[in-house]
PDB file of N, CA and C in Angstrom:
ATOM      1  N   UNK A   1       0.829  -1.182   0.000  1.00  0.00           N
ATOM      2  CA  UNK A   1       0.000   0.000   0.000  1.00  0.00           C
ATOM      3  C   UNK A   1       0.876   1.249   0.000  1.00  0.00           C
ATOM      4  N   UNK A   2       0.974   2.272  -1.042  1.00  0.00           N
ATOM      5  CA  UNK A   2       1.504   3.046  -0.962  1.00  0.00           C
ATOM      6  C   UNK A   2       1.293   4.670  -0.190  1.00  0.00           C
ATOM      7  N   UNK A   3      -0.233   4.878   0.317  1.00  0.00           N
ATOM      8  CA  UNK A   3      -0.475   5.621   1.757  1.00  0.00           C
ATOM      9  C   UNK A   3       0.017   4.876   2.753  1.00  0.00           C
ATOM     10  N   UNK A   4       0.268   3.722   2.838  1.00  0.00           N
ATOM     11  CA  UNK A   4       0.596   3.071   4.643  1.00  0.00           C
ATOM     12  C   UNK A   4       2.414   3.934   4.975  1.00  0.00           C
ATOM     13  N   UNK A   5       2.044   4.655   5.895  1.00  0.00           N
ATOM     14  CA  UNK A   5       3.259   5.678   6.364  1.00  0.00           C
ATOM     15  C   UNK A   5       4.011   4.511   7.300  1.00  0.00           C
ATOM     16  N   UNK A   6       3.025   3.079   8.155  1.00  0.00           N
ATOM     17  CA  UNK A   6       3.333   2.710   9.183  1.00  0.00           C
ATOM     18  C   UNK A   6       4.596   1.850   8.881  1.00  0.00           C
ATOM     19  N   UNK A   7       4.297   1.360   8.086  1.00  0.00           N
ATOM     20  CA  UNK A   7       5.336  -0.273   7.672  1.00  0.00           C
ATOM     21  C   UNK A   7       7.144   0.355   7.235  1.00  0.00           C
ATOM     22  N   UNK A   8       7.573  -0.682   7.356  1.00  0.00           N
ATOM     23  CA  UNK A   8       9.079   0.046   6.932  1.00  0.00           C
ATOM     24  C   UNK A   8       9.114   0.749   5.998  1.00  0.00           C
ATOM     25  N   UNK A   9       9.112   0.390   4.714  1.00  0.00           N
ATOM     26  CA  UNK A   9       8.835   0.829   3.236  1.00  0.00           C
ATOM     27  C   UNK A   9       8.341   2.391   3.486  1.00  0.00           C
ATOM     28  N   UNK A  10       6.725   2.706   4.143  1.00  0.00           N
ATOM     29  CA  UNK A  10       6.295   4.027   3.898  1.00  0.00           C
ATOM     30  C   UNK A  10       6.880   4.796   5.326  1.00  0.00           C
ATOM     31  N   UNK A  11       7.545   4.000   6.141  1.00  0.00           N
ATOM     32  CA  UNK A  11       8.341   4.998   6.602  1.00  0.00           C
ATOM     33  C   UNK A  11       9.418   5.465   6.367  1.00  0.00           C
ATOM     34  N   UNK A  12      10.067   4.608   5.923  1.00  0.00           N
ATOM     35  CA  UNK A  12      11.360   5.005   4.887  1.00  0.00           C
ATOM     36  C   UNK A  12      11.306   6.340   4.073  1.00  0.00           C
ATOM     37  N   UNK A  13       9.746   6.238   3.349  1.00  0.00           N
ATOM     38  CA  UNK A  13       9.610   7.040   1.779  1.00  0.00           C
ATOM     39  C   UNK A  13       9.368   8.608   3.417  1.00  0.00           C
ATOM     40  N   UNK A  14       8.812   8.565   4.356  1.00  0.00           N
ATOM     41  CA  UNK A  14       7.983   9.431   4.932  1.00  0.00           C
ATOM     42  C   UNK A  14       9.621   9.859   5.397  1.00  0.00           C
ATOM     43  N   UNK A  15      10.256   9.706   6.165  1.00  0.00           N
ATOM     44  CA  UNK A  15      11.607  10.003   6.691  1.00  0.00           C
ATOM     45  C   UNK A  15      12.506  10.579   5.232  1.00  0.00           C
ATOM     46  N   UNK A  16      12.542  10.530   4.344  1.00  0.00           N
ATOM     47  CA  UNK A  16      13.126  10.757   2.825  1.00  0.00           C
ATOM     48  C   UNK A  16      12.816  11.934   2.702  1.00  0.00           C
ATOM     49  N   UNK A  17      11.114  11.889   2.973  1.00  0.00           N
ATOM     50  CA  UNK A  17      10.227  13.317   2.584  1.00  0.00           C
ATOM     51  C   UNK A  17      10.187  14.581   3.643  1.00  0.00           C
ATOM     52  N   UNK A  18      10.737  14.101   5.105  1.00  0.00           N
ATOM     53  CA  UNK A  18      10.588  15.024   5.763  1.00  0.00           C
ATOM     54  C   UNK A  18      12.208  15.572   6.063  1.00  0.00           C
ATOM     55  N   UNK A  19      13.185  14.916   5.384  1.00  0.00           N
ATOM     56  CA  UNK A  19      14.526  15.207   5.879  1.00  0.00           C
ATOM     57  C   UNK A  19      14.657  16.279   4.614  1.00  0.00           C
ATOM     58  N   UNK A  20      14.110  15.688   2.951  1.00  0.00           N
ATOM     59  CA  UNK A  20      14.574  16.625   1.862  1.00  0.00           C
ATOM     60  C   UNK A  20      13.825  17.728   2.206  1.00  0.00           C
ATOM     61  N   UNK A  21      12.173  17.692   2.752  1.00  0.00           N
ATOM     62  CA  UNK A  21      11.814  18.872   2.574  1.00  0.00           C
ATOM     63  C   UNK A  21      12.669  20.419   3.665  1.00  0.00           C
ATOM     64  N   UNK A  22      13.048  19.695   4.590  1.00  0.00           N
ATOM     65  CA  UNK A  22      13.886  20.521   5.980  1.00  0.00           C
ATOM     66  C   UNK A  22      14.920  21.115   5.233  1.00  0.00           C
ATOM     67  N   UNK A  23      15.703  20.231   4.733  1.00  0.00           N
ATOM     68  CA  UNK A  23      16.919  20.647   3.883  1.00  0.00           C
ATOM     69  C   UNK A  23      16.984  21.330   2.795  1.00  0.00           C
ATOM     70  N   UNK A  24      15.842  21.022   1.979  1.00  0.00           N
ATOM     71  CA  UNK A  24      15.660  22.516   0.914  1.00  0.00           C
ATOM     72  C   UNK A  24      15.486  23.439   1.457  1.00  0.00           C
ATOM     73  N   UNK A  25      15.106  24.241   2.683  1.00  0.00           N
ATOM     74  CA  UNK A  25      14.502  25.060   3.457  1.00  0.00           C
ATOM     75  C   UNK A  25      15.951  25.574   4.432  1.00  0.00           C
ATOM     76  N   UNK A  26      17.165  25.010   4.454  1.00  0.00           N
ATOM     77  CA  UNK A  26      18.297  25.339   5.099  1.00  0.00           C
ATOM     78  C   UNK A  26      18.358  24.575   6.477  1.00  0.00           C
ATOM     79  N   UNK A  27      17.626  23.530   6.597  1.00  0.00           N
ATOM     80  CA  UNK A  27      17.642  23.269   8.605  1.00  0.00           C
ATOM     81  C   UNK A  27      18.164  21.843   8.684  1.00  0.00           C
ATOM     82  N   UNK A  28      18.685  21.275   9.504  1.00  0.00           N
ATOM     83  CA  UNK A  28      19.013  19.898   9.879  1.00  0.00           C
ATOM     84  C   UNK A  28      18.360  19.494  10.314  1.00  0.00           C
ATOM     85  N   UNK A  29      17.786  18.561  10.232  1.00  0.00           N
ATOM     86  CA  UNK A  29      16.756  17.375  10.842  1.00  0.00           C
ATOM     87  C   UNK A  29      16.899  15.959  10.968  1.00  0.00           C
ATOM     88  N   UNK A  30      17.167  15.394  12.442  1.00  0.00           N
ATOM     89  CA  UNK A  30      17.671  13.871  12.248  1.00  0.00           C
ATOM     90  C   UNK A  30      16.279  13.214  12.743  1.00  0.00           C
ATOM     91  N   UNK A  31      16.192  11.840  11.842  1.00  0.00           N
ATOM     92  CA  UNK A  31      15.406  11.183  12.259  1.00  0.00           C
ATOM     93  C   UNK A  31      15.624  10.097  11.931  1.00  0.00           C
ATOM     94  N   UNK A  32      14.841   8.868  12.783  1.00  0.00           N
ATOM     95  CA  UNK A  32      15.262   7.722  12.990  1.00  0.00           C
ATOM     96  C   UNK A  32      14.187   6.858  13.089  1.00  0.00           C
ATOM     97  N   UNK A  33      14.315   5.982  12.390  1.00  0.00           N
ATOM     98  CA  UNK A  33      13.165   4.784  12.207  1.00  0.00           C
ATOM     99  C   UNK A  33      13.231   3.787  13.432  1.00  0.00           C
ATOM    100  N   UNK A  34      12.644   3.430  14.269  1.00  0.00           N
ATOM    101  CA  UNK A  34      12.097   2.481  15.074  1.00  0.00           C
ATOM    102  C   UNK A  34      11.114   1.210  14.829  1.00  0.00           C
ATOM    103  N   UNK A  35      11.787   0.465  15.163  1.00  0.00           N
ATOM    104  CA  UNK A  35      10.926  -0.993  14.655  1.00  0.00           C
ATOM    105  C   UNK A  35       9.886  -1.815  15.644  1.00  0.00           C
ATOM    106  N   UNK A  36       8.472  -1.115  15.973  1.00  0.00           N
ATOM    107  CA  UNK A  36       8.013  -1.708  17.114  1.00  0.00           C
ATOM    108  C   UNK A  36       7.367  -3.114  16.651  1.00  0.00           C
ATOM    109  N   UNK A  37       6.840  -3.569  18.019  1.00  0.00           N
ATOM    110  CA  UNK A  37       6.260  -5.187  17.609  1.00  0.00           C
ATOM    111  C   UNK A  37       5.163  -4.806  17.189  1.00  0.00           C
ATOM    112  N   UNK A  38       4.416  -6.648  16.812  1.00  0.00           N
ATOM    113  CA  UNK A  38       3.454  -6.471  16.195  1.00  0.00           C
ATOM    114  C   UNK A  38       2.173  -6.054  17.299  1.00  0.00           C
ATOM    115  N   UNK A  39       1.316  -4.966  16.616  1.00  0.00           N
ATOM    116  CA  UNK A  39       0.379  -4.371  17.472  1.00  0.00           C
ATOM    117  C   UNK A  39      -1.388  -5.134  17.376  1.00  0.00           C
ATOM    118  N   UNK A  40      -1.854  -5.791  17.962  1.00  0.00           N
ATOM    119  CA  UNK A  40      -3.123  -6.245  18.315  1.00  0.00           C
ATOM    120  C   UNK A  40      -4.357  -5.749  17.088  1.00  0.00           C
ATOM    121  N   UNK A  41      -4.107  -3.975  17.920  1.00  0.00           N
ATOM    122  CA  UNK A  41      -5.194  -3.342  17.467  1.00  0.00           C
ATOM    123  C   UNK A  41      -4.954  -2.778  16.029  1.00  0.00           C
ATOM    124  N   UNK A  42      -3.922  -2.684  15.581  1.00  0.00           N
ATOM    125  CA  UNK A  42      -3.681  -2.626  14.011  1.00  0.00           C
ATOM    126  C   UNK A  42      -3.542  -3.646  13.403  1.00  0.00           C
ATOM    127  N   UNK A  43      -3.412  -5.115  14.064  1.00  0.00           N
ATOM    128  CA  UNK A  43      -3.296  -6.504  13.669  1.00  0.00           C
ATOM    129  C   UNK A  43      -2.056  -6.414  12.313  1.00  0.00           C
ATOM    130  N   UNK A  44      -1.264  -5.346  12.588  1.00  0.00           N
ATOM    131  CA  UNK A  44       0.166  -5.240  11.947  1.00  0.00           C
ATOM    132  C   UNK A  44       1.555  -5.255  13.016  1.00  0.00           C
ATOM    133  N   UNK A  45       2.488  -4.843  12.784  1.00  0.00           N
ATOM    134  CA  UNK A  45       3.761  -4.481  12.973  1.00  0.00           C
ATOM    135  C   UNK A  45       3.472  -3.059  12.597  1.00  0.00           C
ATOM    136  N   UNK A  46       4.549  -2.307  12.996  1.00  0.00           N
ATOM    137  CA  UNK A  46       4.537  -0.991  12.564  1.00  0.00           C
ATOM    138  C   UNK A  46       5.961  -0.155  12.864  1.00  0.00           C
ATOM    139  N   UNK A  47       6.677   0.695  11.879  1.00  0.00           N
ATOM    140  CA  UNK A  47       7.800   1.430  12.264  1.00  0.00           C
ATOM    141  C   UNK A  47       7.591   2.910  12.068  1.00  0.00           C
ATOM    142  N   UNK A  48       8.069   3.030  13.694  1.00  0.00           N
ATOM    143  CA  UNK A  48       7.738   4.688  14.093  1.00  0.00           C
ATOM    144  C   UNK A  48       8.941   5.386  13.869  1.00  0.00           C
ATOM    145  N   UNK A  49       8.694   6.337  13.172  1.00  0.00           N
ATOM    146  CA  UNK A  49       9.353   7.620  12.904  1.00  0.00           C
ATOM    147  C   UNK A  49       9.375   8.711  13.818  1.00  0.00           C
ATOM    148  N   UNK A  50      10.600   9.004  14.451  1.00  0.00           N
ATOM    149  CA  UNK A  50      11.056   9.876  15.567  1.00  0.00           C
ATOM    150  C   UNK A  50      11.974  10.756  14.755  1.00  0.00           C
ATOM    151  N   UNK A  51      12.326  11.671  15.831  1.00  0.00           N
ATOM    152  CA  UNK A  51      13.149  13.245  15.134  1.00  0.00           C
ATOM    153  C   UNK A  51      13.107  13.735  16.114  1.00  0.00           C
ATOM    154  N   UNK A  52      14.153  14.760  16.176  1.00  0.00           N
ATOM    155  CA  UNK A  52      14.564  15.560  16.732  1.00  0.00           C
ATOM    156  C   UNK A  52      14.180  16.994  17.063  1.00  0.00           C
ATOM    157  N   UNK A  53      12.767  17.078  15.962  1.00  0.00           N
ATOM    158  CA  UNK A  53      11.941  18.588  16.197  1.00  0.00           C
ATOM    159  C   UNK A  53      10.959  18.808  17.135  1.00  0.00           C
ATOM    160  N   UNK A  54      10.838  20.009  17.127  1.00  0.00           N
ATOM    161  CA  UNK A  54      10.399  20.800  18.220  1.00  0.00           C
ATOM    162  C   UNK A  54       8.960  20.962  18.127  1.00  0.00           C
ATOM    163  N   UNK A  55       7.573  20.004  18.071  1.00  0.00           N
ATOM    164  CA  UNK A  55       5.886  20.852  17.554  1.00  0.00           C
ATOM    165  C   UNK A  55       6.522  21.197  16.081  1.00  0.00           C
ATOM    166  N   UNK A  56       7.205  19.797  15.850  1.00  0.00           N
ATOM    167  CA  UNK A  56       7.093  20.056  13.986  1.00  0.00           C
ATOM    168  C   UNK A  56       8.445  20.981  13.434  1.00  0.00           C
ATOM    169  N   UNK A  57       8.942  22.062  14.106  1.00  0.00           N
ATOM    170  CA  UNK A  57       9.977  22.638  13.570  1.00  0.00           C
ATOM    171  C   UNK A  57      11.150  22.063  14.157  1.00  0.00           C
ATOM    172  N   UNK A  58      11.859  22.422  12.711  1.00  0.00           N
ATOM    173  CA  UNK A  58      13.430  21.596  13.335  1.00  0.00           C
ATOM    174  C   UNK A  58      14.188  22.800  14.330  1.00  0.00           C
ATOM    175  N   UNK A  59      15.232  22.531  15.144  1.00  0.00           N
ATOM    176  CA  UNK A  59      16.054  23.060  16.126  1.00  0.00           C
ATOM    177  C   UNK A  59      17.488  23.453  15.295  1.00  0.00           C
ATOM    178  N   UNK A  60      17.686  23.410  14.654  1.00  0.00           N
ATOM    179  CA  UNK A  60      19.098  24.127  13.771  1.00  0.00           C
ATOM    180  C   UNK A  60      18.980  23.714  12.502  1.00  0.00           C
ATOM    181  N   UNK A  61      19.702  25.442  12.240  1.00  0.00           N
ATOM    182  CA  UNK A  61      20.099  25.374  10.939  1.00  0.00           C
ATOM    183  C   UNK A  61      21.193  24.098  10.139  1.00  0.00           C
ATOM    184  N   UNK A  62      21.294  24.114   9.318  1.00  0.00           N
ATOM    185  CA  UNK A  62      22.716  23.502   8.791  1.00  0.00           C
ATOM    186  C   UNK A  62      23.673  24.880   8.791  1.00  0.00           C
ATOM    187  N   UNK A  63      24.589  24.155   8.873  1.00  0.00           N
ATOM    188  CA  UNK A  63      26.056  24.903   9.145  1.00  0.00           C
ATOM    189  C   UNK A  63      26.283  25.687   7.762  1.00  0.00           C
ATOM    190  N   UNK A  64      26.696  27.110   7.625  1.00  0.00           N
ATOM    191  CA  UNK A  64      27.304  27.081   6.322  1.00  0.00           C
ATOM    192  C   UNK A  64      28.403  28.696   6.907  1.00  0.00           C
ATOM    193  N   UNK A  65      28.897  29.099   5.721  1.00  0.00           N
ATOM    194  CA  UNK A  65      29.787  29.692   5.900  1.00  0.00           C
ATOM    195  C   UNK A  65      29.413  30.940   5.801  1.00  0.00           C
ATOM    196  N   UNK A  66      27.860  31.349   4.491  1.00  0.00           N
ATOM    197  CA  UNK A  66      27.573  32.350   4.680  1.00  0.00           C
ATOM    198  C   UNK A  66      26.525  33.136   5.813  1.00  0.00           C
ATOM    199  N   UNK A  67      26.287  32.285   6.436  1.00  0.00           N
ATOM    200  CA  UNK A  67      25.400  32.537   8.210  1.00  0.00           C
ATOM    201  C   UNK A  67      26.198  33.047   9.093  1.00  0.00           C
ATOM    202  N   UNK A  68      28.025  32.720   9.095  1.00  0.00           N
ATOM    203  CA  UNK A  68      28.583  33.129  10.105  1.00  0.00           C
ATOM    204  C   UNK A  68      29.316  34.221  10.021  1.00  0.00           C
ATOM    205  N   UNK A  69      29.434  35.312   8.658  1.00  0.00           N
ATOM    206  CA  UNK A  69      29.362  36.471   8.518  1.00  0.00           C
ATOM    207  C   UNK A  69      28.288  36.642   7.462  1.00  0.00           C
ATOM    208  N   UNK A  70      28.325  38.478   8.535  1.00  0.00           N
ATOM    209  CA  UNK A  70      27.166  39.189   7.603  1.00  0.00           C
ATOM    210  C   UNK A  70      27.313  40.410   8.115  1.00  0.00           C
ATOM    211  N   UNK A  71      26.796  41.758   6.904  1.00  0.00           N
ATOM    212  CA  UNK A  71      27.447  43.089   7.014  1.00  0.00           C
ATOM    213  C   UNK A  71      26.773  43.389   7.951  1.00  0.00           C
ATOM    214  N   UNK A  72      26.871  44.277   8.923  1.00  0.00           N
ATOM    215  CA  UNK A  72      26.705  44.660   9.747  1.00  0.00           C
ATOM    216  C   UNK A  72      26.962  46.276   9.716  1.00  0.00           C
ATOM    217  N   UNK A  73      26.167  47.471   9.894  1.00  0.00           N
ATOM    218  CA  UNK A  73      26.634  48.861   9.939  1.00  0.00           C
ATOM    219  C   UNK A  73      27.213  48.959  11.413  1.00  0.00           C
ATOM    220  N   UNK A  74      28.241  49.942  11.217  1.00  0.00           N
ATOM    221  CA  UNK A  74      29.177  50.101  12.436  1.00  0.00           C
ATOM    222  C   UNK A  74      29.026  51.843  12.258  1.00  0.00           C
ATOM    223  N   UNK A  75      28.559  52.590  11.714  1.00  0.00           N
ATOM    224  CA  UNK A  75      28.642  53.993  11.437  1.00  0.00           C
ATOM    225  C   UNK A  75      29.755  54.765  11.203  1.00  0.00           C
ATOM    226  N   UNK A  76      30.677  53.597  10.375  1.00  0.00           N
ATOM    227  CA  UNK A  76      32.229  53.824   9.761  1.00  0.00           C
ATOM    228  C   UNK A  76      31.508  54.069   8.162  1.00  0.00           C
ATOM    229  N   UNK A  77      32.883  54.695   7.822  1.00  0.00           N
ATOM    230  CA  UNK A  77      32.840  54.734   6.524  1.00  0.00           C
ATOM    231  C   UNK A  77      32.841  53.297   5.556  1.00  0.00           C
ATOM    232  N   UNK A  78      33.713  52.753   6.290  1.00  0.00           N
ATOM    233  CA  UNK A  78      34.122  51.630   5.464  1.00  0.00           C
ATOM    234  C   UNK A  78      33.138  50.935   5.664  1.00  0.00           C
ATOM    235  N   UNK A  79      32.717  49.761   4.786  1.00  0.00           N
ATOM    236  CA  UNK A  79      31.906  48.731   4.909  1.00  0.00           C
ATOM    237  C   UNK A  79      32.576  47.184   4.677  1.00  0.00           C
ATOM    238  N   UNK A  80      33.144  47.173   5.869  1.00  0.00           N
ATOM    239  CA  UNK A  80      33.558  45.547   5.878  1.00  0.00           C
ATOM    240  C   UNK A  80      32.706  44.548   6.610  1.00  0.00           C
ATOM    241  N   UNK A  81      32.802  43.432   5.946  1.00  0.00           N
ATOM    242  CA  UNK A  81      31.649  42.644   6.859  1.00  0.00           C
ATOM    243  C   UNK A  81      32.636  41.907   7.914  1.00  0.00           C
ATOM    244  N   UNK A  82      31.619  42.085   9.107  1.00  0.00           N
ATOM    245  CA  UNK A  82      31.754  41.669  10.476  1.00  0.00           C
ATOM    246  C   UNK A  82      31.602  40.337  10.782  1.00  0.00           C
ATOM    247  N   UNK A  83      32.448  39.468  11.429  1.00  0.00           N
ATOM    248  CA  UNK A  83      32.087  38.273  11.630  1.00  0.00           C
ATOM    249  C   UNK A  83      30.888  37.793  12.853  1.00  0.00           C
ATOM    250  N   UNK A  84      29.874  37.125  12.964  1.00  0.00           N
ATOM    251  CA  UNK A  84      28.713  36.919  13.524  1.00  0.00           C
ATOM    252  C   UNK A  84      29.066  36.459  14.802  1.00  0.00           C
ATOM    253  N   UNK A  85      28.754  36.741  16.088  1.00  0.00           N
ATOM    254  CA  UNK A  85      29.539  35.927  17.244  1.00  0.00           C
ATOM    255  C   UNK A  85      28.279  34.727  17.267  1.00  0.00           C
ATOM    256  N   UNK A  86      28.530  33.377  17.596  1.00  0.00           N
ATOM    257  CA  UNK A  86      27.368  32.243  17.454  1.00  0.00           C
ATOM    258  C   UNK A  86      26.706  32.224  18.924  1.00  0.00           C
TER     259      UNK A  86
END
């Protein structure tokens, strides 16, 4: 079934979809597939998808080089860019 999010397979595709979409967007997002037993009341197995976000938003950016400077006015003439303290 290609809606079933639960089973390995559509959690796989669901973990794929929520890591590329974070990452087009600039943010890191780890997540990790869990393999629980088989459940009664779904009369399946099922693998849960966990992460590291916060009510859905991820907690950091990805790292890059242009985040850790940026111009900054100093009320100098010159305009050099300032490095960002983290």
């Amino acid at each position: 079934m290609s809606n079933d999010w639960c089973n390995e397979d559509g959690a796989k595709r669901l973990k794929n979809k929520i890591e590329q979409y974070w990452s087009e967007r600039g943010f890191e997002v780890n997540i990790d597939l869990v393999d629980a037993c088989f459940i009664a009341a779904m009369r399946s197995a099922r693998t849960d998808v966990r992460s590291n976000m916060v009510n859905g938003m991820p907690r950091r950016r990805i790292a890059d080089e242009s985040t850790t400077t940026r111009r900054s006015y100093n009320g100098n003439s010159n305009d050099t860019p300032r490095t960002a303290a983290a």
